[in-house]
Protein backbone atom coordinates (compact mmCIF):
# COMPACT_ATOMS: atom_id res chain seq x y z
CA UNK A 1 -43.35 46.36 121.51
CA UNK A 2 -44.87 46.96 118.10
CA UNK A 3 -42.27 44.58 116.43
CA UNK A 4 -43.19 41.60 119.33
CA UNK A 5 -46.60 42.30 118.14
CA UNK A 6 -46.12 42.28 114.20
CA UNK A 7 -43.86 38.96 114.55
CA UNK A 8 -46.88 37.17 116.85
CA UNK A 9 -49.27 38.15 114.39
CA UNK A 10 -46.79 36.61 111.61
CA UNK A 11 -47.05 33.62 113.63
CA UNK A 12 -50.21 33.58 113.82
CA UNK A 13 -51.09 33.76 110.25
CA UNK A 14 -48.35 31.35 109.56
CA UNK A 15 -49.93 28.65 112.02
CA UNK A 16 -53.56 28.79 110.36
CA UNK A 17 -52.14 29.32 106.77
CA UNK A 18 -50.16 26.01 107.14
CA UNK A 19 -53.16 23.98 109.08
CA UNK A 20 -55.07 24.60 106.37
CA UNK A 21 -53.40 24.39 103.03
CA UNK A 22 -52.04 20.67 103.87
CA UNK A 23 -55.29 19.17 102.46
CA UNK A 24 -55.04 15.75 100.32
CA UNK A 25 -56.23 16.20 96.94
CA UNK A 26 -58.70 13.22 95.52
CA UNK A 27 -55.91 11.76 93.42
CA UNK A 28 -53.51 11.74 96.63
CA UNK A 29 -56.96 10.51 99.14
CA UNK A 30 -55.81 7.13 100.87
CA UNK A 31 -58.24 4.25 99.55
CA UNK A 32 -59.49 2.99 103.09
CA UNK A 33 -62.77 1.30 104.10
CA UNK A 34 -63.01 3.55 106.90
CA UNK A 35 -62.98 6.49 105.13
CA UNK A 36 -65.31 8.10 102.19
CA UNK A 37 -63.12 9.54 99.19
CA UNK A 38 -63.41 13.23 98.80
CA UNK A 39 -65.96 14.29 95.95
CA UNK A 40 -63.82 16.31 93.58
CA UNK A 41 -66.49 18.28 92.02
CA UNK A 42 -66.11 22.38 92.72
CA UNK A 43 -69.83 22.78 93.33
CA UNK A 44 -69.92 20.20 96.74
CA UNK A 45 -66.17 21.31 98.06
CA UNK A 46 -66.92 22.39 102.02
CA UNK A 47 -67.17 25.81 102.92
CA UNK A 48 -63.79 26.27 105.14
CA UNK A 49 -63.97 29.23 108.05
CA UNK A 50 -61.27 29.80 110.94
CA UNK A 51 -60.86 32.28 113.59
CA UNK A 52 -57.14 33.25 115.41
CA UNK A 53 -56.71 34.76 118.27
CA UNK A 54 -54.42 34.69 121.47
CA UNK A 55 -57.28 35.39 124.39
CA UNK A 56 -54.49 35.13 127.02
CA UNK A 57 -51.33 36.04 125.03
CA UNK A 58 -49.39 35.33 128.80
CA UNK A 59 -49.75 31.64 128.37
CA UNK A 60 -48.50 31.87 124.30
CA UNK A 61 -51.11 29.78 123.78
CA UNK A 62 -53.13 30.39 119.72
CA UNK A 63 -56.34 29.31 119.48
CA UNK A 64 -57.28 28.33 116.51
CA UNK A 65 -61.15 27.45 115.48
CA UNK A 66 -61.81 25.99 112.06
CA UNK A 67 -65.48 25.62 110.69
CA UNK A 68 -66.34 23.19 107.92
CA UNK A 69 -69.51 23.34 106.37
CA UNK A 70 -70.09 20.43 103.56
CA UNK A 71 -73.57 19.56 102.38
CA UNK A 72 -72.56 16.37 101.64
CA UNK A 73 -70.18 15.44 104.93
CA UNK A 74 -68.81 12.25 104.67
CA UNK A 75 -69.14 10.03 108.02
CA UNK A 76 -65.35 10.44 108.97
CA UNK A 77 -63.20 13.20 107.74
CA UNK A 78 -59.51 14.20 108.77
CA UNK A 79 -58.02 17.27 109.57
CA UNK A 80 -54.10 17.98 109.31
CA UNK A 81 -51.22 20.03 109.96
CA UNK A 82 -48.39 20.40 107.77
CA UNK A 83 -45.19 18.66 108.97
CA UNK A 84 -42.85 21.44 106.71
CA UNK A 85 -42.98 24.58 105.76
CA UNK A 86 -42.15 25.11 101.48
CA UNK A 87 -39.20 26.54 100.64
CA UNK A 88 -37.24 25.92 103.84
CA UNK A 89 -36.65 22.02 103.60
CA UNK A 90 -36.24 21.23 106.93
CA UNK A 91 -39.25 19.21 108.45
CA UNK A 92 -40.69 21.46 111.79
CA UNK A 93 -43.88 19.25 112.70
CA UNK A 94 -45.93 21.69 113.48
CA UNK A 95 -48.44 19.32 115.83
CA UNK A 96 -45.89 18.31 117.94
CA UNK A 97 -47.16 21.55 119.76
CA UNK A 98 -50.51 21.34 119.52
CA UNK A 99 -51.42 20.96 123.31
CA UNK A 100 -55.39 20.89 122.80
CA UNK A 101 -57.53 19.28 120.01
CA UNK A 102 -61.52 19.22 120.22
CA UNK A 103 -64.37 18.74 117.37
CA UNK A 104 -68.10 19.81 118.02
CA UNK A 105 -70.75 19.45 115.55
CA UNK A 106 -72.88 23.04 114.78
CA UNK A 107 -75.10 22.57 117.81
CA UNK A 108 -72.00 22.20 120.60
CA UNK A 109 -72.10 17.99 120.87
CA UNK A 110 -68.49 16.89 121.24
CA UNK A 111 -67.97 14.59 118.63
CA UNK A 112 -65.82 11.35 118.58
CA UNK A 113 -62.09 11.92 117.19
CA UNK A 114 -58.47 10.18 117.16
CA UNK A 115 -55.14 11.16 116.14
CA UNK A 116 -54.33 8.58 113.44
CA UNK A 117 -50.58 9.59 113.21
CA UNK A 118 -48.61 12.69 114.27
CA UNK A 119 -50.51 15.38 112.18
CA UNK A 120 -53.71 13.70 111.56
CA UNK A 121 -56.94 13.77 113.15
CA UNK A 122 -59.74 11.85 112.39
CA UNK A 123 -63.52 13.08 113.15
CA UNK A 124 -66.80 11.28 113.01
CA UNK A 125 -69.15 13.70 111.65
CA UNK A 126 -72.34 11.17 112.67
CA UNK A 127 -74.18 13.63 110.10
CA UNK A 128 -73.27 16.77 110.64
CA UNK A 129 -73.41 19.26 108.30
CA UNK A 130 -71.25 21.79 109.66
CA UNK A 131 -67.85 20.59 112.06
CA UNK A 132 -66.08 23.22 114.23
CA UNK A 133 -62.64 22.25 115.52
CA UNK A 134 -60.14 23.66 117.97
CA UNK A 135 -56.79 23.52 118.34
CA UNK A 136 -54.53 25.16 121.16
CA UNK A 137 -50.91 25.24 120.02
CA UNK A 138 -47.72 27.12 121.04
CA UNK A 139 -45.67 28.72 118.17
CA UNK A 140 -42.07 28.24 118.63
CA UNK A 141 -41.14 29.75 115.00
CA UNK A 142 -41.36 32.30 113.05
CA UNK A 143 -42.07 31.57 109.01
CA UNK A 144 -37.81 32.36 108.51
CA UNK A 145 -37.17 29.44 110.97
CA UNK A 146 -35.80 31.87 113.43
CA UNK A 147 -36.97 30.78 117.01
CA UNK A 148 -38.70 33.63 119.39
């Protein structure tokens, strides 16, 4: 039991780790019309914040809430999941099991969002200053590739 538990919690970690370190630095930022390039300046970076947990660890299901706080949000930002993990080389697309998505603004109004390709989502902020996301997603891995 206790090494089921220390491998999920692996997982875990490994999920939210990897959801959030694939963000695209200024100098790597898509030039769109749709979309505001990110200000590069330390002092207005957003103030990042998730939670983990497994509520009903029967269904395998991790939720997965992620707060951004920006004082300057732009009007559309996008969120992302990494496609590979570093070091192993072989690509695991990671939200191919993502089987929930939703974005709320600070108060609890659903805001508008689309998946723009197969590990991007795009939210309109409409103002905001603070975004919380969540994602429900299945772990089929652990970080050594070896499937549970």
């Amino acid at each position: 039991m206790p090494g089921k538990f220390n491998s999920k919690a692996i997982i875990l970690l490994t999920v939210a780790f990897l959801f959030f370190m694939n963000q695209e630095t200024p100098s790597k930022t898509k030039k769109s019309a749709d979309i505001k390039s990110s200000v590069s300046d330390a002092d207005t970076a957003p103030e990042i914040a998730y939670a983990i947990s497994m509520s009903k660890p029967w269904t395998h299901l991790l939720e997965v809430e992620m707060r951004v706080k920006w004082a300057q949000m732009p009007e559309k930002t996008e969120l992302k999941l990494p496609v590979w993990t570093p070091g192993s080389y072989l690509v695991r697309e990671y939200a191919r099991q993502v089987q929930d998505f939703g974005a709320k603004g600070a108060k609890g109004t659903d805001l508008a969002w689309r998946k723009t390709n197969k590990n991007t989502w795009q939210v309109d902020t409409n103002g905001a200053k603070e975004i919380v996301s969540d994602i429900r997603s299945i772990p089929t891995s652990s970080p050594s590739g070896q499937t549970n």
